[in-house]
N, C-alpha and C. Protein backbone atom coordinates (compact mmCIF):
# COMPACT_ATOMS: atom_id res chain seq x y z
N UNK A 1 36.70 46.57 -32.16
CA UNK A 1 38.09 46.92 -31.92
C UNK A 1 38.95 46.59 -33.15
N UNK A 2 38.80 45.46 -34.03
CA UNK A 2 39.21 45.37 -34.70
C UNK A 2 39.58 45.79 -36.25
N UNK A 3 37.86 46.79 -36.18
CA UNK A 3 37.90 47.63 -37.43
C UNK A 3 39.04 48.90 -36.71
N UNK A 4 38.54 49.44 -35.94
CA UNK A 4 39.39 50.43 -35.26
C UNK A 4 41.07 50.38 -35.82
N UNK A 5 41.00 48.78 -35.22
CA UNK A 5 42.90 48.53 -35.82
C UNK A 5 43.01 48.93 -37.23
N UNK A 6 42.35 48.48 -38.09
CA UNK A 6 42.25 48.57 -39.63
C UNK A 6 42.38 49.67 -39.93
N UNK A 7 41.66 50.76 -39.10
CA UNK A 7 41.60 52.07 -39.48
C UNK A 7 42.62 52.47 -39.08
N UNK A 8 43.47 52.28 -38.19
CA UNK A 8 44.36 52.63 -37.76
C UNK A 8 45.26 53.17 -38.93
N UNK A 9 45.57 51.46 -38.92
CA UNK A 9 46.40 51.06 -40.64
C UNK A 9 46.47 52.42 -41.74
N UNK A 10 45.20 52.97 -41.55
CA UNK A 10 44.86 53.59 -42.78
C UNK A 10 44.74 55.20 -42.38
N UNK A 11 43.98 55.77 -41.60
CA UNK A 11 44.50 56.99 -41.28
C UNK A 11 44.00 57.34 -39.73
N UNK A 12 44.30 58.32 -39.99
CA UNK A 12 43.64 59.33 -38.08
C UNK A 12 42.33 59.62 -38.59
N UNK A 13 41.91 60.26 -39.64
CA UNK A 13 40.86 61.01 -40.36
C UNK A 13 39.96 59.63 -40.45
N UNK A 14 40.29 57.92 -40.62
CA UNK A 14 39.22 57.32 -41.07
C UNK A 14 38.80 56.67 -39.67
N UNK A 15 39.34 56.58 -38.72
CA UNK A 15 39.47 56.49 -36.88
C UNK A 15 38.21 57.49 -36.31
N UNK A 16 38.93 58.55 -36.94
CA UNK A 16 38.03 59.71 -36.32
C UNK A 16 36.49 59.39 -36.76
N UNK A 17 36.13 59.05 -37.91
CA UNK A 17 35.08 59.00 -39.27
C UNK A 17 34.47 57.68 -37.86
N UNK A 18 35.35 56.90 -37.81
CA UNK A 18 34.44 55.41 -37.56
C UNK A 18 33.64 55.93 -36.34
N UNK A 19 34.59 56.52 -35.28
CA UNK A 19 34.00 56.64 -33.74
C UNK A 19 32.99 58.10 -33.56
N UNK A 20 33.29 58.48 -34.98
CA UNK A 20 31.89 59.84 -34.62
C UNK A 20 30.62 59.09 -34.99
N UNK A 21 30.60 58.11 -36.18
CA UNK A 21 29.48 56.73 -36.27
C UNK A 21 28.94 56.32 -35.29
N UNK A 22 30.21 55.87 -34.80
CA UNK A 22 29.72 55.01 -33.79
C UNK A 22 29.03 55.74 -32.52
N UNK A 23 29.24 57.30 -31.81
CA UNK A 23 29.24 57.88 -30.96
C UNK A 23 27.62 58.20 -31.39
N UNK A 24 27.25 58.96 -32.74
CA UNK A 24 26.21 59.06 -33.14
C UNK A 24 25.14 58.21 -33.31
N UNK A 25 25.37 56.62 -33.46
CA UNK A 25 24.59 55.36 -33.56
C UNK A 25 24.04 55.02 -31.95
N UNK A 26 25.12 55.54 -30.94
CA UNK A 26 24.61 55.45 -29.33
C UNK A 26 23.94 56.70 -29.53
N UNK A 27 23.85 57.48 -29.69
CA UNK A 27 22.98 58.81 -29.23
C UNK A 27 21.65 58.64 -29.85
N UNK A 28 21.21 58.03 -30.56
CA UNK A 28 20.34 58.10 -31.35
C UNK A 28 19.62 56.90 -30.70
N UNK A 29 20.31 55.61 -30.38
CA UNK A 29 19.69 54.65 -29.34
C UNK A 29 19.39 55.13 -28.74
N UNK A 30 20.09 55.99 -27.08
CA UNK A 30 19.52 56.14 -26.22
C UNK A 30 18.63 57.77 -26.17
N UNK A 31 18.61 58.16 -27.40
CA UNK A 31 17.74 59.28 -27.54
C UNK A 31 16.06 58.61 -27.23
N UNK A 32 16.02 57.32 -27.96
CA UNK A 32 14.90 56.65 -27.95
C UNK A 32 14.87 55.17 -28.27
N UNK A 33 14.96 54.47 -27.40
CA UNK A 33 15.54 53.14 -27.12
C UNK A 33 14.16 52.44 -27.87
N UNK A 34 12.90 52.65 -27.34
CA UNK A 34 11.92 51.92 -27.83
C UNK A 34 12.20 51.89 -29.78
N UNK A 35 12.07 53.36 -29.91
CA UNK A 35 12.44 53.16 -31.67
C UNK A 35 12.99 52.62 -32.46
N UNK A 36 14.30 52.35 -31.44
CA UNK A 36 15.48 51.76 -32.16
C UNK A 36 14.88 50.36 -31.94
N UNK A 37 14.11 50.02 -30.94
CA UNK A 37 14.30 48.42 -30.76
C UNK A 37 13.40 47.89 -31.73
N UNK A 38 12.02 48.73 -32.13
CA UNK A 38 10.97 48.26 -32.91
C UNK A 38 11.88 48.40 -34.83
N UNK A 39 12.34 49.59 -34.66
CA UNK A 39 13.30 49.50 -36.09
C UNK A 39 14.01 48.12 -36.06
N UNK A 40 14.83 47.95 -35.32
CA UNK A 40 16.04 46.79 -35.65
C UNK A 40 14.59 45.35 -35.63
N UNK A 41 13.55 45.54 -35.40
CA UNK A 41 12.57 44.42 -35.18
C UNK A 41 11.91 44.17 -36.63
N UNK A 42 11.69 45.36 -37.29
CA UNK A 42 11.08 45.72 -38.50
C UNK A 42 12.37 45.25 -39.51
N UNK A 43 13.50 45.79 -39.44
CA UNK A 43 14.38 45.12 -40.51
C UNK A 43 14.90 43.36 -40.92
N UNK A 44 14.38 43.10 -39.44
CA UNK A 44 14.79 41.98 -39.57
C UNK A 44 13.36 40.94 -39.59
N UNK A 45 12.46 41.49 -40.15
CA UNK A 45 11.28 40.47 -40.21
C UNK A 45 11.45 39.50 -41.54
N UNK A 46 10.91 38.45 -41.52
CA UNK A 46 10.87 38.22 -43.10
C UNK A 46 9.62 38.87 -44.15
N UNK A 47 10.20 38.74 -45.87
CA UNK A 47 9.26 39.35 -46.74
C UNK A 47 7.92 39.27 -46.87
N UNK A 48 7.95 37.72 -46.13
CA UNK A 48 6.40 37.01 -45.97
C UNK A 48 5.67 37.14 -44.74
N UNK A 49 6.29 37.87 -44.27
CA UNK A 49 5.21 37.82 -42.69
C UNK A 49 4.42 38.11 -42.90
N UNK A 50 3.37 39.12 -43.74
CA UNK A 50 2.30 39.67 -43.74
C UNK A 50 0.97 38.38 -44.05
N UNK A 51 2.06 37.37 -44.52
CA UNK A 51 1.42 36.21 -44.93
C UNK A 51 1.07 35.06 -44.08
N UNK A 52 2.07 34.93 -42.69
CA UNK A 52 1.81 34.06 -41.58
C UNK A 52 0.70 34.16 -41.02
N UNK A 53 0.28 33.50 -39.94
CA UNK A 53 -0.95 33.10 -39.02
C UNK A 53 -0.26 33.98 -38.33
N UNK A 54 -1.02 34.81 -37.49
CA UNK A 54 -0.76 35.55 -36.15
C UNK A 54 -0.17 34.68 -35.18
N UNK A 55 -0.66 33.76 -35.02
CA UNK A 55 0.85 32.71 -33.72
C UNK A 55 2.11 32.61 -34.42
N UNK A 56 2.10 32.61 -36.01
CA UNK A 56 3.72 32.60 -36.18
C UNK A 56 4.21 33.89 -36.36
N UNK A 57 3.55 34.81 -36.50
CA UNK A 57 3.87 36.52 -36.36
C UNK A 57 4.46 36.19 -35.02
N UNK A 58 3.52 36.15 -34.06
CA UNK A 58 3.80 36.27 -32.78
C UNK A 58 4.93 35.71 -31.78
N UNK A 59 5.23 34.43 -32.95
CA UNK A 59 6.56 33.83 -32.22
C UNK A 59 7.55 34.70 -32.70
N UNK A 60 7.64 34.96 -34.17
CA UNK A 60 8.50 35.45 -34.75
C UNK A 60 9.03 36.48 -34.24
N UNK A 61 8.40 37.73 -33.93
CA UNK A 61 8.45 38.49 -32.85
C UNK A 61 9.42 38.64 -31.64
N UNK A 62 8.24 37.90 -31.09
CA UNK A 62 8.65 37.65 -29.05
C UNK A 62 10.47 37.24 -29.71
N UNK A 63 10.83 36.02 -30.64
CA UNK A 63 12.01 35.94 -30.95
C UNK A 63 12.90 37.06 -31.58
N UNK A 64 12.37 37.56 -31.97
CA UNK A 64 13.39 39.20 -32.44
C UNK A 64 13.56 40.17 -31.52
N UNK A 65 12.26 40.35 -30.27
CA UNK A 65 12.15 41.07 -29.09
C UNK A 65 13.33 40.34 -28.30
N UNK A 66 13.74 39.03 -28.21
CA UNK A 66 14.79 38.49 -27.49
C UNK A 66 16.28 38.74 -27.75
N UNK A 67 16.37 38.74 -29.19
CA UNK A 67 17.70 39.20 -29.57
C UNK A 67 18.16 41.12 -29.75
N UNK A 68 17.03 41.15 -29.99
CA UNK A 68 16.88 42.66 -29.78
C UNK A 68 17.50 43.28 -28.46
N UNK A 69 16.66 42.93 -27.53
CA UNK A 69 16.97 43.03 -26.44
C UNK A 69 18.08 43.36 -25.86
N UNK A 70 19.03 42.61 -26.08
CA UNK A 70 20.35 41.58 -25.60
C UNK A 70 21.44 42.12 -26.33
């Protein structure tokens, strides 16, 4: 809401710009919810995971599957 205000500030045209984003960022979630959830899971791994033990993959995970989630 608060970028919204900002945009306000600034024009109709950059209002319009934010909420077709934003309208398009939901469509694309619920086009395919699983995708989006394993994407936002993948960006947020660290550089070294490939390097952990599979139990700390696995926590690491189940913990990104939680915030993900939510």
């Amino acid at each position: 809401m608060a970028m919204l205000q900002r945009r306000m500030a600034s024009t109709v045209y950059a209002v319009r710009r934010s909420l077709e984003r934003m309208r398009d960022r939901r469509e694309k979630i619920l086009a395919d919810p699983e995708a989006y959830r394993r994407e936002q899971i993948e960006t947020r791994l660290p550089e070294d995971f490939e390097d952990l033990t599979e139990e700390e993959q696995a926590d690491i995970v189940a913990q990104l599957e939680d915030v993900v989630v939510r």
